[in-house]
Protein backbone atom coordinates (compact mmCIF):
# COMPACT_ATOMS: atom_id res chain seq x y z
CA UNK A 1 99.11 79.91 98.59
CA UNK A 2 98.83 83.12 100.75
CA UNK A 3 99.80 82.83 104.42
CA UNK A 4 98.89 85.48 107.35
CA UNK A 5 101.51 86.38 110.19
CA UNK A 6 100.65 88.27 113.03
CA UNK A 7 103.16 90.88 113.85
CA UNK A 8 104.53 92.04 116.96
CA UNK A 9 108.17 93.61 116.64
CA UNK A 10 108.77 97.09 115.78
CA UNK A 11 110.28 95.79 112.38
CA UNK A 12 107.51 93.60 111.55
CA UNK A 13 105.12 97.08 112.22
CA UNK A 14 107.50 98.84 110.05
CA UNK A 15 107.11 96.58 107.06
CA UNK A 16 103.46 96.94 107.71
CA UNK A 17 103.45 100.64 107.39
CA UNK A 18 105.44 100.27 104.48
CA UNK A 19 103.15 98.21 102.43
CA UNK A 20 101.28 100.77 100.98
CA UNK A 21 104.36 102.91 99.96
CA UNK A 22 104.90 99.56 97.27
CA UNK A 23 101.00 99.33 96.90
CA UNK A 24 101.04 103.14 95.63
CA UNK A 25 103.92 103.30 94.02
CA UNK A 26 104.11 106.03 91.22
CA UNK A 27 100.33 106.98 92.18
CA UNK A 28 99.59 110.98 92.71
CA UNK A 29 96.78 111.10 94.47
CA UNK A 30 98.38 108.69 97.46
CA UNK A 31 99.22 110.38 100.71
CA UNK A 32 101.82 108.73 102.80
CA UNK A 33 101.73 108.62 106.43
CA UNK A 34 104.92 109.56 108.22
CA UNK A 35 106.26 106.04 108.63
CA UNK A 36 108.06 106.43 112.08
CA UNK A 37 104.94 108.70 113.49
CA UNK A 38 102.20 105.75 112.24
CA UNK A 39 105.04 103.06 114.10
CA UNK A 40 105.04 105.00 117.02
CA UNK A 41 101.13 105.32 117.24
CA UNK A 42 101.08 101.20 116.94
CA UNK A 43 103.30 100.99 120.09
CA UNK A 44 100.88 99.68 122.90
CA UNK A 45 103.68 101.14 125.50
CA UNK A 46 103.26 104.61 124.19
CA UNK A 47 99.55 105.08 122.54
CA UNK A 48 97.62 105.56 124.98
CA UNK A 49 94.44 104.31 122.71
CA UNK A 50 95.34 100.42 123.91
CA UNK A 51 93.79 101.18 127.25
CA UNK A 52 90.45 100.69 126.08
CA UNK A 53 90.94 99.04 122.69
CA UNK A 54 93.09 95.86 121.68
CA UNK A 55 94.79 95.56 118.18
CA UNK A 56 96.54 92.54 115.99
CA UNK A 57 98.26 93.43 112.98
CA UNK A 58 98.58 91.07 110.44
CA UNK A 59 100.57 90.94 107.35
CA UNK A 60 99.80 88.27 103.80
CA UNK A 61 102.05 86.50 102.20
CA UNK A 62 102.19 85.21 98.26
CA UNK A 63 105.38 83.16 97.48
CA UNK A 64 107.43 85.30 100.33
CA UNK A 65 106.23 88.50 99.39
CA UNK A 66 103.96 90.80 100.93
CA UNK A 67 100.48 90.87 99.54
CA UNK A 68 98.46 92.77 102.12
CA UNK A 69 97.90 93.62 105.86
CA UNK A 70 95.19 94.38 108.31
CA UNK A 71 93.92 95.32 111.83
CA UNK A 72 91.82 93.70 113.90
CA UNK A 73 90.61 95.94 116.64
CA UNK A 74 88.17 95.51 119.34
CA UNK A 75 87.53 98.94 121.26
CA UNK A 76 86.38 97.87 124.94
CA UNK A 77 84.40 100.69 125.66
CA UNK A 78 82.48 100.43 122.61
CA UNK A 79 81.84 96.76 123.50
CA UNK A 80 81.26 96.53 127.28
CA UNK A 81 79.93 100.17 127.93
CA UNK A 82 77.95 100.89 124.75
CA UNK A 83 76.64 97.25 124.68
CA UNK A 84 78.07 97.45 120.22
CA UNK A 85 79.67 94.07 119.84
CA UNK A 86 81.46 94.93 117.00
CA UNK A 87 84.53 93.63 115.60
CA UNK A 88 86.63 96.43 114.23
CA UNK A 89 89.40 96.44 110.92
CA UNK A 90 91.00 99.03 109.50
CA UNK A 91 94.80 99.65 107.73
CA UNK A 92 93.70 97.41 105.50
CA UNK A 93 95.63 97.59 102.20
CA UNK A 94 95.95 94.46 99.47
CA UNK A 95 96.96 93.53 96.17
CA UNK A 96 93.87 93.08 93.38
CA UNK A 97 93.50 89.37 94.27
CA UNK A 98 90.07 88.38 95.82
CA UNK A 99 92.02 85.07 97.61
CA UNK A 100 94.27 87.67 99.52
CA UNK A 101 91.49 89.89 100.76
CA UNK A 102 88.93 86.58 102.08
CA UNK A 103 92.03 85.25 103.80
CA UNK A 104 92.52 89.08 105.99
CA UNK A 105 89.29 89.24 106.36
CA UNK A 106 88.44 85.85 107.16
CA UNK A 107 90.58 86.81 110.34
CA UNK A 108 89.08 89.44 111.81
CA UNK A 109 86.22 87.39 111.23
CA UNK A 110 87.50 84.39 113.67
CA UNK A 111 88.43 86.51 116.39
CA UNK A 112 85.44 88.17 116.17
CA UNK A 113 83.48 84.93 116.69
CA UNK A 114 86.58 84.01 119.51
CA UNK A 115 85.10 87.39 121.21
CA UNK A 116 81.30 86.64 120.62
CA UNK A 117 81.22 89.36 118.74
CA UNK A 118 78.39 89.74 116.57
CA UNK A 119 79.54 92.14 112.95
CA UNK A 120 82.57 93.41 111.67
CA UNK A 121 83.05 97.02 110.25
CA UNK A 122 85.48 99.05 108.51
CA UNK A 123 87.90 100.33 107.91
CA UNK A 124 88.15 102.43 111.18
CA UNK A 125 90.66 103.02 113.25
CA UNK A 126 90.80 102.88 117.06
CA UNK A 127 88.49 106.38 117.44
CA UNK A 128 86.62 109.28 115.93
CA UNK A 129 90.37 110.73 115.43
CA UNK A 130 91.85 108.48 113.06
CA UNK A 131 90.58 107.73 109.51
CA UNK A 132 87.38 105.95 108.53
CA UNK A 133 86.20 104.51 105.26
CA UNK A 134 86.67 102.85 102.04
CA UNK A 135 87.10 105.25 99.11
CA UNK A 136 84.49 104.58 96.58
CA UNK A 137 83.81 107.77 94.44
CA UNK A 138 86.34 110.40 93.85
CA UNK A 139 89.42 108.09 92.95
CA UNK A 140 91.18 110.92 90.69
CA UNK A 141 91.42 113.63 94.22
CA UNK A 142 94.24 113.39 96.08
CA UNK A 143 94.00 112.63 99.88
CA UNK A 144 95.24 114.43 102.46
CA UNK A 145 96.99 113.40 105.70
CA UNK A 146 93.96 112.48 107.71
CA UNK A 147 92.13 109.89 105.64
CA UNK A 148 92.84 106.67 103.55
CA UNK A 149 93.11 106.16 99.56
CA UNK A 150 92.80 103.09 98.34
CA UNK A 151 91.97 101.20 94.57
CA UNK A 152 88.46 101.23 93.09
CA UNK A 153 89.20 97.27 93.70
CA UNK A 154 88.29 97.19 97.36
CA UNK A 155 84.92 97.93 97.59
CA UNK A 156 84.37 95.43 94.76
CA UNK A 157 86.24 92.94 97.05
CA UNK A 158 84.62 94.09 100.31
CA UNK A 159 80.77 93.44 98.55
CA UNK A 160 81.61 90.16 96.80
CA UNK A 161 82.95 88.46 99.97
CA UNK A 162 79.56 89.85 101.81
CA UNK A 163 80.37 93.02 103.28
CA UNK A 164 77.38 95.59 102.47
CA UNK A 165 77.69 99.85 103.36
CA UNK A 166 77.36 100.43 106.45
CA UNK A 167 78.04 104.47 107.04
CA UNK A 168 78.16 106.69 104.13
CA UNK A 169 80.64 109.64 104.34
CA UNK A 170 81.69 112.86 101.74
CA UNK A 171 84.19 114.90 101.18
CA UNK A 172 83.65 118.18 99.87
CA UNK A 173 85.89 121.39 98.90
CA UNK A 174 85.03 124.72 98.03
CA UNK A 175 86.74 128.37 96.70
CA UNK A 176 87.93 130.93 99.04
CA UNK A 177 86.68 133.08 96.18
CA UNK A 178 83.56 131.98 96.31
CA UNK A 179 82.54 132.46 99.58
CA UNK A 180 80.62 135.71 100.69
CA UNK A 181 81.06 136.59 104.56
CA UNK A 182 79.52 139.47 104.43
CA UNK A 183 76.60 137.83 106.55
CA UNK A 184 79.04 135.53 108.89
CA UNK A 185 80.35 138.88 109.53
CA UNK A 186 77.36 140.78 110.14
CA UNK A 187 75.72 138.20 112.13
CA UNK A 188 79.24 137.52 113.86
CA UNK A 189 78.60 140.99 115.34
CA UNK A 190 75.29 140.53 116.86
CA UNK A 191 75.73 137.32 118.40
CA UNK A 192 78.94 138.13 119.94
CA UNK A 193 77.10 141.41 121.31
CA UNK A 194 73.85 139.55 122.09
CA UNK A 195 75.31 136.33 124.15
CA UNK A 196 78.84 138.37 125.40
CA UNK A 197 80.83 136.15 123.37
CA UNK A 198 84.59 136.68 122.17
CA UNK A 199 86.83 135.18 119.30
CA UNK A 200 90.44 133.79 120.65
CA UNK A 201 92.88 133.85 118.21
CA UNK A 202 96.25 132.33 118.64
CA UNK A 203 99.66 132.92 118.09
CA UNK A 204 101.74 130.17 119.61
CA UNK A 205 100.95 126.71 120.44
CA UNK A 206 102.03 127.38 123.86
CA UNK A 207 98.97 129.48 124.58
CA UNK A 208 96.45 126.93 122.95
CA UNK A 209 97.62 124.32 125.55
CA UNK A 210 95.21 125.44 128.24
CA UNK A 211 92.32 125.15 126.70
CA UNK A 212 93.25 121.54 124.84
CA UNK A 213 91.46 119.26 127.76
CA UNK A 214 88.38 121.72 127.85
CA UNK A 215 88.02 121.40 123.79
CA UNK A 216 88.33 117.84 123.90
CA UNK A 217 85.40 117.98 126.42
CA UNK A 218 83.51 120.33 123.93
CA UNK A 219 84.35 117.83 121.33
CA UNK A 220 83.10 114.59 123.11
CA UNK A 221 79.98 116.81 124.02
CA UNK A 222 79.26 117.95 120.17
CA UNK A 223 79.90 114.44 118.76
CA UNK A 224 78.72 112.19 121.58
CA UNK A 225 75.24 111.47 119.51
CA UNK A 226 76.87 110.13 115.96
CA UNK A 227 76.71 106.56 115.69
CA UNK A 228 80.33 106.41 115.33
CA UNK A 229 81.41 108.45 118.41
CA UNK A 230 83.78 106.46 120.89
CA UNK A 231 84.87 108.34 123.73
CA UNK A 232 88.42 110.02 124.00
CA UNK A 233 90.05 109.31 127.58
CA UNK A 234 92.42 111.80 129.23
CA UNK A 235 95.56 109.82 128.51
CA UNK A 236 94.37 109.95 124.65
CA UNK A 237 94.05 113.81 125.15
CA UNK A 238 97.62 114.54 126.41
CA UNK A 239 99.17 112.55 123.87
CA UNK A 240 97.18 114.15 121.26
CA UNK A 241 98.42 117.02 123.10
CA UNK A 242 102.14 116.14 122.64
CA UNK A 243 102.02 114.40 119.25
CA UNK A 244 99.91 116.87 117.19
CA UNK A 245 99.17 120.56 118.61
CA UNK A 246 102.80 121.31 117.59
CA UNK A 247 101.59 120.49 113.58
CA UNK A 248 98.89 122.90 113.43
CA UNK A 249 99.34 126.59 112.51
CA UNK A 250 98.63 128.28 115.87
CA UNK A 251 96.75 131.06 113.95
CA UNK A 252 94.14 128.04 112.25
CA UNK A 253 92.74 127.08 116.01
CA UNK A 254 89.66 129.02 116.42
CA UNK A 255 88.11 129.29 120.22
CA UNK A 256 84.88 131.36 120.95
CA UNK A 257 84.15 131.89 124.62
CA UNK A 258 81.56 133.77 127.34
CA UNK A 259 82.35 136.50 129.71
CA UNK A 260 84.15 134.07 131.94
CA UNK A 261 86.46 132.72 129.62
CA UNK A 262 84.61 129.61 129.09
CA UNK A 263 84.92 127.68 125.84
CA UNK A 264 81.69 127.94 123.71
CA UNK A 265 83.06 126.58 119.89
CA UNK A 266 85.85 125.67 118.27
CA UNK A 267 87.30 124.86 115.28
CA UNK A 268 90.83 123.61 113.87
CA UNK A 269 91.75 123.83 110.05
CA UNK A 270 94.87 122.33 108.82
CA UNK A 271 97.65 123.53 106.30
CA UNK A 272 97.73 120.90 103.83
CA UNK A 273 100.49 119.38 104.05
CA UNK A 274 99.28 116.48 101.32
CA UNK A 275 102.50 116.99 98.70
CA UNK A 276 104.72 117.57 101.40
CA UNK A 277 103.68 114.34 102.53
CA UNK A 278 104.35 113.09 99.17
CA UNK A 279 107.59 114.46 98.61
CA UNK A 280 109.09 113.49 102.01
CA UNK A 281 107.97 109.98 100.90
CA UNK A 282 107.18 108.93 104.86
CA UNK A 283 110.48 110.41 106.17
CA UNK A 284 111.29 113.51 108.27
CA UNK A 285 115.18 113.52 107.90
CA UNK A 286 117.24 114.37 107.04
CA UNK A 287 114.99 116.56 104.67
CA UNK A 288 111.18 115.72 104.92
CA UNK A 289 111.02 118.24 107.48
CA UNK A 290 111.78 121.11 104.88
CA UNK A 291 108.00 120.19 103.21
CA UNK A 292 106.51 120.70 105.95
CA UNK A 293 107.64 124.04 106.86
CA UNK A 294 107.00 125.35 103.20
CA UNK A 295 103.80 123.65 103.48
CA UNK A 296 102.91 125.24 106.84
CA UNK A 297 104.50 128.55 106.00
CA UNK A 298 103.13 129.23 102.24
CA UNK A 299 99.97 126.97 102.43
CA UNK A 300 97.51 127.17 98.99
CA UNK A 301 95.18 124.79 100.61
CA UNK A 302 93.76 123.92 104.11
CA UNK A 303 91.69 121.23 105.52
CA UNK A 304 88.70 121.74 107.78
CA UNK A 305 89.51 119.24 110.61
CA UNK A 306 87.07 119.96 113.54
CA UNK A 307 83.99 121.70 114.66
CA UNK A 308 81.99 121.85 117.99
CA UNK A 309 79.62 124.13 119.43
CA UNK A 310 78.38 123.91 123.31
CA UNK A 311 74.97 122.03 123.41
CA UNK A 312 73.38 125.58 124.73
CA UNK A 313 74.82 127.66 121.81
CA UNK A 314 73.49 125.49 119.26
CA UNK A 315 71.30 127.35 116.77
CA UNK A 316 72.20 130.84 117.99
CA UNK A 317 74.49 131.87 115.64
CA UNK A 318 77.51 131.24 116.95
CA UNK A 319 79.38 129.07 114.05
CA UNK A 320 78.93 132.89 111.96
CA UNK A 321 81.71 133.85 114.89
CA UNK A 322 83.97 130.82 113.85
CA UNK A 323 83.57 131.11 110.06
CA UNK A 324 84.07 134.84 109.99
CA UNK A 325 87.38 134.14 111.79
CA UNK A 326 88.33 131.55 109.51
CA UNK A 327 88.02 133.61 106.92
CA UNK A 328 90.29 136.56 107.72
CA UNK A 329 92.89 133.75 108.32
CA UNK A 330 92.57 132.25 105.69
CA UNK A 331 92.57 134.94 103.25
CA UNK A 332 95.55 136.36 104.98
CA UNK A 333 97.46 133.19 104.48
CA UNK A 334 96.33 133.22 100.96
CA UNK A 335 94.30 129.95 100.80
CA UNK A 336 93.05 129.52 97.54
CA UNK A 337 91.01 126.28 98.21
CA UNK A 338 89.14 124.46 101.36
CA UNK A 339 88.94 120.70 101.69
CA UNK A 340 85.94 119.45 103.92
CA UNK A 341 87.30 115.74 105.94
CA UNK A 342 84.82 112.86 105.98
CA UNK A 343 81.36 114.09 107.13
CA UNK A 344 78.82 111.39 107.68
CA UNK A 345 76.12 111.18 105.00
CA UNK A 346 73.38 111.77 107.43
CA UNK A 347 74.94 114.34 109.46
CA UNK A 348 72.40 117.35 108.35
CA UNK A 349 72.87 119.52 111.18
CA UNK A 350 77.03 119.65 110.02
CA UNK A 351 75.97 120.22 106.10
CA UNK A 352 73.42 123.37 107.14
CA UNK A 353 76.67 124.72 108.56
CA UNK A 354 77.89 124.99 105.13
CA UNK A 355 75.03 125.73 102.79
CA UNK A 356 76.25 128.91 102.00
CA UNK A 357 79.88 128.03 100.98
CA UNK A 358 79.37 126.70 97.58
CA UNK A 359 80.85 123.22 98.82
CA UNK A 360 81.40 120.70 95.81
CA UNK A 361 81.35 116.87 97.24
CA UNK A 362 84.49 115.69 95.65
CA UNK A 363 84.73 112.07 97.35
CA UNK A 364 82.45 109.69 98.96
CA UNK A 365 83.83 106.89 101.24
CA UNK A 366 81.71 104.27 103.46
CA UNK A 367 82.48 101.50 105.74
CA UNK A 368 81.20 97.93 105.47
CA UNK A 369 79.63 95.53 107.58
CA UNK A 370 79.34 91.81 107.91
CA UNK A 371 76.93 90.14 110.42
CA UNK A 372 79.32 87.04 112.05
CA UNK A 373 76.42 85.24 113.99
């Protein structure tokens, strides 16, 4: 017999972030999160993501052990303001039994109907910055620190209990060797000369910080028309702020701007930090911590988080600025190889950016849908 609980204390939300560590056990291509950082960002006192969205966390049970969880989200603003009454899951993590994924699903399905809501998809999280998607090609890659793995099991799970795709997503990597800039470069030149644009490159965090709230604007304004874009409030921004900017190499945040200092593009690229992630197995202290600095220090491989160009500067040029920046950094660091982060299927106007890098998909992911009326 398999039993749900809903969860509520911070050790209950502990043993759900915890799951997966069992789940995974022994398996190399499994990222772990950080268990007191994924806590923390469950805390509706302190994530400022509960303003507009409600969660319940839920944990199964199979003769007193624990068998699989889920989230059952409902984002506000998605449902009241963009008129999308759609029932949200995501963390969802379970052992290969059929009976144990109906009974999480089943629900998110009743408080869906409780909220006249009319589908359910996932797995998402709460917004366009936290991970998206069921793995279903590219089992044998390992993750990195900003998306899910999971067992070829789920999908089959997800489509026998009625769920069909709903958005289709790769992943793709390429070769720092393999990339020729010699026409970012050239290009980088002209537009910069032609529009009296300027590169800002970075040293310190500290610096970065005062342009944070205008990139997040940038970003909204770049990903506003994707089906899956959910606005980021202010709160959300400052504690992005506070929680992440500090992770990311200062020297990986790429800004382009006018004459007047105004932000035109950006981009941020991430040290890897997948097997330190993996060796710190979810902890910090008391010697996580030295991963991470060897990872961020002496990185091999990076990840290509984020991208946005001003609506204006579109088609002018100006991502050969960005990706001729990128590439002195990264060569300097001595990044051998590139990993691409979920990019929707039908997202053309993001895979023209990188025709010319010799990108290899490497995973696909999707998330599912269920009508519920």
């Amino acid at each position: 017999m398999i039993t749900l609980k809903e969860i509520t204390t911070k050790k209950e939300l502990t043993q759900f972030v915890k799951f997966p560590f069992k789940l995974y056990k022994n398996n190399s291509y499994w990222v772990p999160p950080i268990i007191k950082d994924e806590v923390d960002s469950f805390d509706k006192t302190e994530n400022p993501v509960f303003e507009h969205a409600d969660a319940k966390f839920f944990l199964a049970y199979q003769n007193n052990k624990i068998v699989g969880r889920i989230a059952a989200i409902i984002n506000s603003f998605e449902v009241k303001d963009q008129n999308i009454k759609k029932m949200r899951f995501g963390w969802m993590d379970m052992i290969d039994d059929i009976e144990v994924s109906k009974a999480l699903l089943s629900k998110v399905e009743e408080i869906g109907k409780q909220n006249k809501l009319e589908f359910i998809e996932g797995p998402v999280g709460f917004s366009n910055l936290d991970k998206v998607g069921v793995l279903t090609d590219g089992f044998e890659e390992r993750g990195t620190m900003i998306t899910w793995y999971n067992h070829p099991y789920y999908k089959e799970h997800l489509e026998k209990l009625g769920y069909s795709k709903e958005k289709k997503y790769t992943e793709s990597s390429f070769l720092m060797k393999d990339v020729d800039i010699t026409k970012y470069k050239r290009l980088a030149g002209i537009v910069c000369k032609r529009y009296d644009l300027k590169p800002l490159n970075f040293t310190s965090s500290k610096k970065i910080m005062p342009y944070v709230d205008e990139m997040f604007e940038l970003f909204s304004e770049s990903y506003s028309k994707l089906s899956s874009f959910v606005p980021i409030s202010k709160r959300q921004i400052t504690y992005f702020k506070e929680k992440f900017i500090g992770l990311i190499d200062p020297e990986f945040i790429k800004f382009v701007v006018d004459k007047d200092g105004k932000l035109v593009s950006f981009s941020i690229t991430l040290p890897s930090f997948s097997k330190a992630l993996q060796k710190s197995k979810g902890k910090l202290f008391p010697f996580g911590f030295i991963h991470f600095l060897k990872a961020k220090k002496h990185p091999k491989e990076s990840v290509f988080y984020l991208i946005g160009i001003k609506s204006e500067y579109q088609n002018k040029g100006v991502i050969a600025i960005i990706f001729d920046e990128f590439y002195k950094t990264s060569i300097e660091k001595g990044i051998i190889t590139n990993r691409r982060t979920p990019e929707l299927e039908n997202n053309k106007a993001i895979q023209l950016l990188w025709k010319n890098f010799n990108s290899k998909i490497i995973k696909r992911r999707s998330t599912y849908r269920k009508e519920i009326i």
